[in-house]
N, C-alpha and C. Protein backbone atom coordinates (compact mmCIF):
# COMPACT_ATOMS: atom_id res chain seq x y z
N UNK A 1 110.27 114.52 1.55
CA UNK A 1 110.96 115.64 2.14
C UNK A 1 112.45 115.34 2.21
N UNK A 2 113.44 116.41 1.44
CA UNK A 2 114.52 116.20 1.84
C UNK A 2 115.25 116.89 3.04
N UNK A 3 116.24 115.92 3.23
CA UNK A 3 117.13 116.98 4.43
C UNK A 3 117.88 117.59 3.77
N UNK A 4 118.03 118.66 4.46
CA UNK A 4 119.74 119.64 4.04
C UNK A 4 120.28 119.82 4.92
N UNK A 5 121.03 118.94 4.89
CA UNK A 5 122.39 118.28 5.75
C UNK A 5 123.31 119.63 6.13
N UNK A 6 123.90 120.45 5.40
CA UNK A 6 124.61 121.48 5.79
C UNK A 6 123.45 122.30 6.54
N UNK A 7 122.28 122.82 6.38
CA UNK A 7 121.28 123.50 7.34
C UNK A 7 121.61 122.76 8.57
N UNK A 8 121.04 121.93 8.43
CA UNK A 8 120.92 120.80 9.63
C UNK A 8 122.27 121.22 10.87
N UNK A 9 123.31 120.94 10.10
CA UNK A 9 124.70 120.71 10.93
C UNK A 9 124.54 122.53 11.46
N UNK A 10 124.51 123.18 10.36
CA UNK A 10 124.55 124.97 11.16
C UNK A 10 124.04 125.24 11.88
N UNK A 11 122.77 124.59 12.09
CA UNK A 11 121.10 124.76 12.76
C UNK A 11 122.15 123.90 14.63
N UNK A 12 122.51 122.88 14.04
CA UNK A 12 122.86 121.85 15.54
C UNK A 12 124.04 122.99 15.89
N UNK A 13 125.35 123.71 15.50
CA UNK A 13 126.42 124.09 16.16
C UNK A 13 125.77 125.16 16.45
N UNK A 14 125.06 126.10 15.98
CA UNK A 14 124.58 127.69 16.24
C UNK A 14 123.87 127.54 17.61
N UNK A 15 122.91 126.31 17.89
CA UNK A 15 122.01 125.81 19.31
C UNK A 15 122.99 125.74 20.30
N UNK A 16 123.91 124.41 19.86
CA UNK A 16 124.81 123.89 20.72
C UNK A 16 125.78 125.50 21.63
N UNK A 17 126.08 126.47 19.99
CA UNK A 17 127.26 127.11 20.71
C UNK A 17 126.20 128.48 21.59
N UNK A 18 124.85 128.89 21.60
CA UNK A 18 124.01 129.19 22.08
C UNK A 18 124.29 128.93 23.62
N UNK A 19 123.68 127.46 23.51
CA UNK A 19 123.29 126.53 25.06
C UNK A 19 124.03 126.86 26.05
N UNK A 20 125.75 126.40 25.12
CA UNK A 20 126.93 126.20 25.84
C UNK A 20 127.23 127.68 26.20
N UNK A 21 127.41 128.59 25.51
CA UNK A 21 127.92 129.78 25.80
C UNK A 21 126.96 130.26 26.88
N UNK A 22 125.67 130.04 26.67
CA UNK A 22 124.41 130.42 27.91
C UNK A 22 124.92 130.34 29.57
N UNK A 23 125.28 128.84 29.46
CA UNK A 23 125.92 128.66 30.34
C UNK A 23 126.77 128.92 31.10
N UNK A 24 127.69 129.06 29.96
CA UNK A 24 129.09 129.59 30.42
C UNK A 24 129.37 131.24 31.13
N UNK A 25 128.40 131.80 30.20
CA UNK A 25 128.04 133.30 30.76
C UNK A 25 127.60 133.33 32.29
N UNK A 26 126.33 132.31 32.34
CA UNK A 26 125.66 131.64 33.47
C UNK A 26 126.58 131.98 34.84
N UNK A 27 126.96 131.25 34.62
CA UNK A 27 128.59 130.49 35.33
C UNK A 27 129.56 131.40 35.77
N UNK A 28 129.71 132.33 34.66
CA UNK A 28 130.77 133.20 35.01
C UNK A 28 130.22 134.43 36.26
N UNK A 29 129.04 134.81 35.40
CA UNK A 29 128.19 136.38 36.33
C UNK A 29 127.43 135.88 37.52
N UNK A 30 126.99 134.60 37.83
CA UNK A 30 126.16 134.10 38.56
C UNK A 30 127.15 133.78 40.00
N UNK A 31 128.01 132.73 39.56
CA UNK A 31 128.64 132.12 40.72
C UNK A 31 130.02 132.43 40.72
N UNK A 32 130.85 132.51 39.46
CA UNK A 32 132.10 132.34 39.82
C UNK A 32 132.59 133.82 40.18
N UNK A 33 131.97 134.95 39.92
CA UNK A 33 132.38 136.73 39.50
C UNK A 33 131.39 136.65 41.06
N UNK A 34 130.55 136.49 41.58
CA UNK A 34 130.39 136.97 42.98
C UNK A 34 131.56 136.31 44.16
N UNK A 35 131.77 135.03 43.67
CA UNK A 35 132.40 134.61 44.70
C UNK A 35 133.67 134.88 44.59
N UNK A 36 134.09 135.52 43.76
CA UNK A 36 135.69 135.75 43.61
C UNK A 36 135.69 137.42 43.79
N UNK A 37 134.69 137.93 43.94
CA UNK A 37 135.09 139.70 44.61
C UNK A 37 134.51 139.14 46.12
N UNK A 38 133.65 138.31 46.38
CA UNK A 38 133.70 138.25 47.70
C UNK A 38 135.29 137.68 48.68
N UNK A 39 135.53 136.84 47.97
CA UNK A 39 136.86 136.63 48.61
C UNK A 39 137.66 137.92 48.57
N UNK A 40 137.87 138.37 47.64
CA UNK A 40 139.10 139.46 47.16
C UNK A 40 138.51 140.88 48.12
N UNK A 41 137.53 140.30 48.57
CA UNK A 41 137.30 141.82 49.63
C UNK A 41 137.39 141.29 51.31
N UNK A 42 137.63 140.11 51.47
CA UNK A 42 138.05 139.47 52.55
C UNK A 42 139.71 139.61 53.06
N UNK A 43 140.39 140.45 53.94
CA UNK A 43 141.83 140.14 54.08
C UNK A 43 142.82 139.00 54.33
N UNK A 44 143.66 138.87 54.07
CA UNK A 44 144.50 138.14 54.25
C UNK A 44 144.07 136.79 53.62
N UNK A 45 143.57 136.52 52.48
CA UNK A 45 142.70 135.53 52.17
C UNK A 45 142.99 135.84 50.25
N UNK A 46 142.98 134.60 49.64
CA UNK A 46 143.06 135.09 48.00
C UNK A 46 142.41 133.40 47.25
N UNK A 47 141.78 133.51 46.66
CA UNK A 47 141.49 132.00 45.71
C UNK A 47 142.52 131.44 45.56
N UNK A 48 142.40 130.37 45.22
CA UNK A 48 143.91 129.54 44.66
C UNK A 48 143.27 128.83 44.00
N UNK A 49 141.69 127.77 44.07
CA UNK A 49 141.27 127.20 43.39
C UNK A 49 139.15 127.40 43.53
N UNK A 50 139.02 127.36 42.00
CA UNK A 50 137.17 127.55 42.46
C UNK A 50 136.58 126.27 41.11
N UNK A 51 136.24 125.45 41.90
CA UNK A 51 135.61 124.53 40.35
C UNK A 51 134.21 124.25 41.25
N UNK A 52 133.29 124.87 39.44
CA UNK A 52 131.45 124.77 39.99
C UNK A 52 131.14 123.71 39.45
N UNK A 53 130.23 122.97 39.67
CA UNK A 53 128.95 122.90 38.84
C UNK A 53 127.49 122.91 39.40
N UNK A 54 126.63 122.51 38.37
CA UNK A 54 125.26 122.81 39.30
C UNK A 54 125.06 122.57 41.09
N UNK A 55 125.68 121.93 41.20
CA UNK A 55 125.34 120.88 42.20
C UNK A 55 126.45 121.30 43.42
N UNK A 56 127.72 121.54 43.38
CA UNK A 56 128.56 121.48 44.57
C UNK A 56 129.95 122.75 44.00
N UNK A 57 130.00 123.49 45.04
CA UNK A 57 131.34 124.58 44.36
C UNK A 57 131.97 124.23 45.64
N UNK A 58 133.43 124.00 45.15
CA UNK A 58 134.80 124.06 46.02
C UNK A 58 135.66 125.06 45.79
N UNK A 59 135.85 125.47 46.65
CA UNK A 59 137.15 126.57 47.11
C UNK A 59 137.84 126.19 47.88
N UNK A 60 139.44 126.58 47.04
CA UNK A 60 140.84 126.58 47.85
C UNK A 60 140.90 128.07 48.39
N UNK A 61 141.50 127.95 49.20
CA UNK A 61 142.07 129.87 49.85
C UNK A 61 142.97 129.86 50.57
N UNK A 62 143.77 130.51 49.73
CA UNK A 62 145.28 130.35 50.25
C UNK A 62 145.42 131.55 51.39
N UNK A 63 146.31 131.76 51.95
CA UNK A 63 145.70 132.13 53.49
C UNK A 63 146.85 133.02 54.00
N UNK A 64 147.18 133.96 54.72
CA UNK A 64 148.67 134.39 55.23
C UNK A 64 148.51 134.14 56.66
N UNK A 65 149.64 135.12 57.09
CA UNK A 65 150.07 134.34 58.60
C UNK A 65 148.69 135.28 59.76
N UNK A 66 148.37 136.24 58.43
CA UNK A 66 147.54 137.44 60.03
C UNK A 66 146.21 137.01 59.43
N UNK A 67 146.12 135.94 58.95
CA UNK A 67 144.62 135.57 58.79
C UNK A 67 144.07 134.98 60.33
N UNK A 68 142.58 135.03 60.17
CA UNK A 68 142.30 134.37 61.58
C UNK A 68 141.05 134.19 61.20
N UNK A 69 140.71 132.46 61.48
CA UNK A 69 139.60 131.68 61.39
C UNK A 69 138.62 132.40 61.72
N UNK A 70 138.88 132.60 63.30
CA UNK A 70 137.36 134.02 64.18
C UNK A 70 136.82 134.56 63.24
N UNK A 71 137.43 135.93 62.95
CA UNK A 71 137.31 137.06 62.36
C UNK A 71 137.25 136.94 60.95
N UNK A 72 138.46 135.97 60.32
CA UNK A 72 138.05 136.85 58.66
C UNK A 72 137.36 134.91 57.94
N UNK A 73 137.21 134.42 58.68
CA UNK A 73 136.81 132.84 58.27
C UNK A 73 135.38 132.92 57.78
N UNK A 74 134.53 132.99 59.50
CA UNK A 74 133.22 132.52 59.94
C UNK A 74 132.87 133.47 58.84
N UNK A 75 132.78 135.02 58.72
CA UNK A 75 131.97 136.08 57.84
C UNK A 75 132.52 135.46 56.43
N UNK A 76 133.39 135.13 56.50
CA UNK A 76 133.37 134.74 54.37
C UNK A 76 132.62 133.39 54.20
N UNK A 77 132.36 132.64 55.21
CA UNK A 77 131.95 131.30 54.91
C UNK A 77 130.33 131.73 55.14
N UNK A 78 129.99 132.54 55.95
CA UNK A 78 128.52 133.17 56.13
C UNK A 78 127.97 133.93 54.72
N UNK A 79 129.05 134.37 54.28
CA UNK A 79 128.84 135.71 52.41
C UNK A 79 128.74 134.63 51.63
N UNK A 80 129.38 133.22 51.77
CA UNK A 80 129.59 132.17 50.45
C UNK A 80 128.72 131.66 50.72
N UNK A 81 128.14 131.35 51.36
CA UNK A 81 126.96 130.80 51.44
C UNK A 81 125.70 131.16 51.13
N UNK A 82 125.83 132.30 51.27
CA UNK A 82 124.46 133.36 50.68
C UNK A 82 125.16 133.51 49.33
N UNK A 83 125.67 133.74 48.44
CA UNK A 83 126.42 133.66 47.02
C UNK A 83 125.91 132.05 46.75
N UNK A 84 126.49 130.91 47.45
CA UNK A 84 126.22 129.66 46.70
C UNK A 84 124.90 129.28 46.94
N UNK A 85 123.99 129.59 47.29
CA UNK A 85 122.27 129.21 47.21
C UNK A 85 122.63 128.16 47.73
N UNK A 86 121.69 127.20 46.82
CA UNK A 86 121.31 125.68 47.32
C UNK A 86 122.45 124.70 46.55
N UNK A 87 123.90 125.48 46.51
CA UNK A 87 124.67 124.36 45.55
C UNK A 87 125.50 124.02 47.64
N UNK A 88 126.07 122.91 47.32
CA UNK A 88 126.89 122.18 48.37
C UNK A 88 127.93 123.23 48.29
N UNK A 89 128.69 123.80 49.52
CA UNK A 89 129.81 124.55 49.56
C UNK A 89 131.09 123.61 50.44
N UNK A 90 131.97 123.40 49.69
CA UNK A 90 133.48 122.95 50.58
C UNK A 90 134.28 123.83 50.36
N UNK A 91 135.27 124.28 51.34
CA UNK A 91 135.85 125.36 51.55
C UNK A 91 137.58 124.73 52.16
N UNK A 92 138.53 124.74 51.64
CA UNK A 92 139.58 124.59 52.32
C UNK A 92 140.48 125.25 52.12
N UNK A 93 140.98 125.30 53.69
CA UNK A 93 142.07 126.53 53.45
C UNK A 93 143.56 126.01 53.44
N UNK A 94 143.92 126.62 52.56
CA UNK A 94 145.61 126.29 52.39
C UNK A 94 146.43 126.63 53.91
N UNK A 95 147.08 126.32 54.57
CA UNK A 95 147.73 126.95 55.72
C UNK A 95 149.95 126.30 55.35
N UNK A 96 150.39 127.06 56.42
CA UNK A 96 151.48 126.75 56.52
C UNK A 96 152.41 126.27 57.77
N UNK A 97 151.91 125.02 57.67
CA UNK A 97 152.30 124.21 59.04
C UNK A 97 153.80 124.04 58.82
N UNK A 98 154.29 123.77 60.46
CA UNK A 98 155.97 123.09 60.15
C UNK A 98 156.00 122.15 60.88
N UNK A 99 156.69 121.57 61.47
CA UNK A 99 157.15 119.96 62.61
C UNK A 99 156.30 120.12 63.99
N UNK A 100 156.95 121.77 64.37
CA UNK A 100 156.11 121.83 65.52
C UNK A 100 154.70 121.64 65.74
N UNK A 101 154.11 122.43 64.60
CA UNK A 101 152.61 122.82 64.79
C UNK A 101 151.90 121.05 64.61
N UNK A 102 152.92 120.35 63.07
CA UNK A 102 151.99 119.13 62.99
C UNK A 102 152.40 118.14 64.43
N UNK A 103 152.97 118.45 65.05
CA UNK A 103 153.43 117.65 66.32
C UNK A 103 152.31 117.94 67.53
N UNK A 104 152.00 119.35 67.71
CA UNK A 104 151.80 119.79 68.65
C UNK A 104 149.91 119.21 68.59
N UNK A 105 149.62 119.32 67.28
CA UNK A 105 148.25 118.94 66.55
C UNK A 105 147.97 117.31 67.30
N UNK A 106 148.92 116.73 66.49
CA UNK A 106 148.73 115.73 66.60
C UNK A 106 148.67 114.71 68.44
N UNK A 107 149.54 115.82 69.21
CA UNK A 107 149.04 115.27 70.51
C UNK A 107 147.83 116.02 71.17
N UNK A 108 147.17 117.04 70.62
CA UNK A 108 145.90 117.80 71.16
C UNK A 108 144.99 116.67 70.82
N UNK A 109 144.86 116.28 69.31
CA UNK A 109 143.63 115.55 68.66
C UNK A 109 142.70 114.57 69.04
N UNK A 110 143.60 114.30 70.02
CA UNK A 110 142.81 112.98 70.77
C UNK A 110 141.68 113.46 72.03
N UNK A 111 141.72 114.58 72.42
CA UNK A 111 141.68 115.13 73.36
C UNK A 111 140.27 115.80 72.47
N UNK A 112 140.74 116.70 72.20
CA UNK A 112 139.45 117.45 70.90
C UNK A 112 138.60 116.58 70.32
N UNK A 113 139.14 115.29 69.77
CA UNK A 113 138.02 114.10 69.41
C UNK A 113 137.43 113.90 70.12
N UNK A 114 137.83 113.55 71.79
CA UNK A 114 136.88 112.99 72.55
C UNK A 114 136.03 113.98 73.24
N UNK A 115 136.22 115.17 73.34
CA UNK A 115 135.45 116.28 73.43
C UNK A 115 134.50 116.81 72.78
N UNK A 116 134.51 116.13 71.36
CA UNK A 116 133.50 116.29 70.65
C UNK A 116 133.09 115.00 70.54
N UNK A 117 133.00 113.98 70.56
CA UNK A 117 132.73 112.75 70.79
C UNK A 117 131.37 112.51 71.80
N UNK A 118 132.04 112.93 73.09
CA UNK A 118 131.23 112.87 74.29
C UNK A 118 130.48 114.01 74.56
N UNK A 119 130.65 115.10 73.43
CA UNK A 119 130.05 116.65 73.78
C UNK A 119 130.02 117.46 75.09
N UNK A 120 131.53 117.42 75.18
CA UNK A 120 132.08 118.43 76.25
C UNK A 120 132.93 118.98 75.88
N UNK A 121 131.94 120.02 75.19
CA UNK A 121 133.08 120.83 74.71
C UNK A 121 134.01 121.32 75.22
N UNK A 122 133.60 121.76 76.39
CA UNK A 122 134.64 122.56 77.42
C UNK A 122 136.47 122.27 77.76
N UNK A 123 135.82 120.76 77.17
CA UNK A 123 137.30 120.40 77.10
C UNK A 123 138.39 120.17 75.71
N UNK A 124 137.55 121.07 74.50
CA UNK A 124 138.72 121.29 73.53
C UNK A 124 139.28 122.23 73.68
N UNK A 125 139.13 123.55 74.30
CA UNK A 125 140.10 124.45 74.43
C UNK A 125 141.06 123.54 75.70
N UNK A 126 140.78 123.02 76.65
CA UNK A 126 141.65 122.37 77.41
C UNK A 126 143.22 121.83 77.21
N UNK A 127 142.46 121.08 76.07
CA UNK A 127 143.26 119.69 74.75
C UNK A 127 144.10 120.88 74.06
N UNK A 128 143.36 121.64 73.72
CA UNK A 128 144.75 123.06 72.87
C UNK A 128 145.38 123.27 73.60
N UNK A 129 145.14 123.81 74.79
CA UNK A 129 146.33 124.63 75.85
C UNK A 129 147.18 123.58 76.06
N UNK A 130 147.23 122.25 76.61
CA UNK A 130 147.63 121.29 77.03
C UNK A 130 148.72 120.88 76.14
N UNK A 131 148.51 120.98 74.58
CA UNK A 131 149.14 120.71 73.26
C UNK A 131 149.83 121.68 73.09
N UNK A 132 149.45 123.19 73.65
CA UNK A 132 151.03 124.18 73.53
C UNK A 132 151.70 124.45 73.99
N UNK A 133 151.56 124.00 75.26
CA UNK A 133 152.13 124.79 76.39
C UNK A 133 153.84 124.11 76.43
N UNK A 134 154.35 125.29 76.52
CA UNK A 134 155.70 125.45 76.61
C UNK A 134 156.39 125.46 74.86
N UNK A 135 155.58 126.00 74.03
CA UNK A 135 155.89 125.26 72.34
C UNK A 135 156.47 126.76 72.27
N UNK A 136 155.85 127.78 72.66
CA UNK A 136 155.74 128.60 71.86
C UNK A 136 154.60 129.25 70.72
N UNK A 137 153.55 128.57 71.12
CA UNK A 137 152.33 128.05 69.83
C UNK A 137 150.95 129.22 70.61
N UNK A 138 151.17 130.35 69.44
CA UNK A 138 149.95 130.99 69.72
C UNK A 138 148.73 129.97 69.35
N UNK A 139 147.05 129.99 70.30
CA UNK A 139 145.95 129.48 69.61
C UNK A 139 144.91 130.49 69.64
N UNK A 140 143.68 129.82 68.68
CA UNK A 140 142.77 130.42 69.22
C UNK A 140 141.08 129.41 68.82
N UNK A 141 141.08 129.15 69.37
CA UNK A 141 139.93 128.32 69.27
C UNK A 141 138.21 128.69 69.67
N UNK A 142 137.35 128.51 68.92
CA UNK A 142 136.12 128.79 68.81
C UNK A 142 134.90 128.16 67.96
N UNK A 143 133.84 128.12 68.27
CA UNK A 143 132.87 127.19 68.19
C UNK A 143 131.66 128.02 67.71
N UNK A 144 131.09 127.64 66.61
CA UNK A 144 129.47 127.96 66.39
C UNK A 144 128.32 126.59 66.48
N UNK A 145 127.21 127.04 65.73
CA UNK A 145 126.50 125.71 64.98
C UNK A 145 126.90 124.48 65.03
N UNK A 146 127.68 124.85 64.05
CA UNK A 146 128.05 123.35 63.13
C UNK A 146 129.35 123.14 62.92
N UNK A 147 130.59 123.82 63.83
CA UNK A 147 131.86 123.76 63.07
C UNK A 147 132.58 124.13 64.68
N UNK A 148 133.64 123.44 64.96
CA UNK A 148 134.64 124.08 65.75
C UNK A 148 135.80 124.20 64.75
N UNK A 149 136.14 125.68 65.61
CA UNK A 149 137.55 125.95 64.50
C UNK A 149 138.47 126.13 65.51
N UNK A 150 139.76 125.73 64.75
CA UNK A 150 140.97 125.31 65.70
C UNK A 150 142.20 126.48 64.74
N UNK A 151 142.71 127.56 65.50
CA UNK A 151 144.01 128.15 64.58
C UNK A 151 145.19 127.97 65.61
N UNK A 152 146.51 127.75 65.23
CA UNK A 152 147.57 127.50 65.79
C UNK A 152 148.90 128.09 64.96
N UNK A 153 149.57 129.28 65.69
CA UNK A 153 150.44 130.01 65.08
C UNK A 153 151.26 130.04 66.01
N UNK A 154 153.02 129.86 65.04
CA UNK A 154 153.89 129.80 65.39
C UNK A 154 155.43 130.44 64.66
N UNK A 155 155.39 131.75 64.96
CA UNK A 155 155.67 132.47 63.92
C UNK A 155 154.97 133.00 62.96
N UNK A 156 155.98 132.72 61.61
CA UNK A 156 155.13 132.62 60.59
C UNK A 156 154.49 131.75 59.93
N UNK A 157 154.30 130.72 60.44
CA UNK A 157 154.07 129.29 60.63
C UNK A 157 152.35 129.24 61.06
N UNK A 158 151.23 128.72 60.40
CA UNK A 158 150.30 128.44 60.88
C UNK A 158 149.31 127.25 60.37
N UNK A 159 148.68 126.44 61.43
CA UNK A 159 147.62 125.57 61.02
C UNK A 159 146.08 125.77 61.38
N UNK A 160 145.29 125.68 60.47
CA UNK A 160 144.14 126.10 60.79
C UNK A 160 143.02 124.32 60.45
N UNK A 161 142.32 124.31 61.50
CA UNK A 161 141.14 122.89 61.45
C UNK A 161 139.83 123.37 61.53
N UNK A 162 139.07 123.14 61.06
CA UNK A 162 137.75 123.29 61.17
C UNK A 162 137.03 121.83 61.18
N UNK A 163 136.58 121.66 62.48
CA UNK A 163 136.17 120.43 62.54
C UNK A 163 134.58 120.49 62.50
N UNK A 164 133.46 119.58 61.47
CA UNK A 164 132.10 119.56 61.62
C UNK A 164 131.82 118.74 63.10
N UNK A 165 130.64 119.73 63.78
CA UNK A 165 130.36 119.13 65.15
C UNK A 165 129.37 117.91 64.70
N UNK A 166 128.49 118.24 63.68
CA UNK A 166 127.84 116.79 63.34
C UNK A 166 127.55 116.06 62.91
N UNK A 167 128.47 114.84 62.35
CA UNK A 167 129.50 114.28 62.01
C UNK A 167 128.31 112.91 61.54
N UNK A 168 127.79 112.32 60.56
CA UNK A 168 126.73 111.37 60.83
C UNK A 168 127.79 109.93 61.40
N UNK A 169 126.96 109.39 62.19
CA UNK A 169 127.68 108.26 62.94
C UNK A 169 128.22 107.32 62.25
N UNK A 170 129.22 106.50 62.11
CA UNK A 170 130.19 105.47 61.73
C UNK A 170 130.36 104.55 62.78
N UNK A 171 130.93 104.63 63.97
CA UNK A 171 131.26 103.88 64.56
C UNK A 171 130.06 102.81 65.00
N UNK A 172 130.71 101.82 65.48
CA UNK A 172 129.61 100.64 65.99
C UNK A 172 129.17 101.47 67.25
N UNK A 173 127.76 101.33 67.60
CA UNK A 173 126.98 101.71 68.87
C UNK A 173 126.46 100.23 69.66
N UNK A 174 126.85 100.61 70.93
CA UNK A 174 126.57 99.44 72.06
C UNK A 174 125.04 99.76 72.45
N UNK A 175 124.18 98.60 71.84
CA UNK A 175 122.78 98.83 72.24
C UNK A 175 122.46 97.68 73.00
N UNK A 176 123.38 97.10 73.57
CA UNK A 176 122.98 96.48 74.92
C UNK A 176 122.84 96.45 76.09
């Protein structure tokens, strides 16, 4: 039996460009074309970055100043999630911090760590107020499940945190 090498090679690129294009179609109508009219019907909110694959999709979202974690966050991260099935979803949002806000952050944090640390919560909105007061620094802070979210606006100026409440353990534990 002989081969025919030119069959052969037409037979492998015609599969290959098949497979690949399968995919790619896949890819486009499946995950990337739902999740990009779901954003684009979300306000104050636009893609900046979306890279899939089977396994884990990340999104950038670039963000304006009248966005708000509450309201236009929790419901797009609730729609992407029903859009991404069983792939891993990371989500980060672009924001526009200045001196104040990363200042004002940075003396709340300790306060908010240990509030989620020791699970009292009650005392991260505390740790915010405590961190603005007298700044000038609108907040607004709120909690579900699995996520406290932290927004801080100052002007046109804003930082937004979303911290996971459960966090698998790292630190050394005292079992004595």
């Amino acid at each position: 039996m002989k081969i025919r090498w030119p069959v052969a090679a037409i037979t492998l690129v015609v599969t290959l460009s098949v497979l690949f294009g399968g995919y790619m179609a896949y890819q486009w109508f499946q995950v990337e074309k739902p999740i990009t009219e779901t954003v684009q019907e979300t306000p104050h909110v636009s893609l900046s970055k979306l890279s899939a694959d089977p396994a884990h999709l990340e999104l950038v979202l670039k963000t304006d100043e009248k966005f708000s974690v509450v309201h236009d966050y929790m419901p797009l991260r609730r729609q992407l999630h029903t859009v991404a099935g069983d792939r891993k979803l990371s989500i980060r949002l672009k924001d526009r911090p200045d001196s104040h806000l990363h200042k004002a952050w940075n003396e709340m944090v300790f306060g908010i760590k240990e509030g989620m640390a020791l699970r009292r919560y009650q005392e991260i909105p505390k740790a915010v107020q405590k961190g603005t007061e007298g700044k000038k620094i609108e907040y607004e802070v709120s909690m579900d499940d699995s996520y406290v979210y932290i927004e801080l606006h100052r002007g046109d100026r804003y930082l937004y945190r979303i911290l996971p409440l459960h966090k698998p353990e790292s630190e050394v534990k005292d079992n004595g």
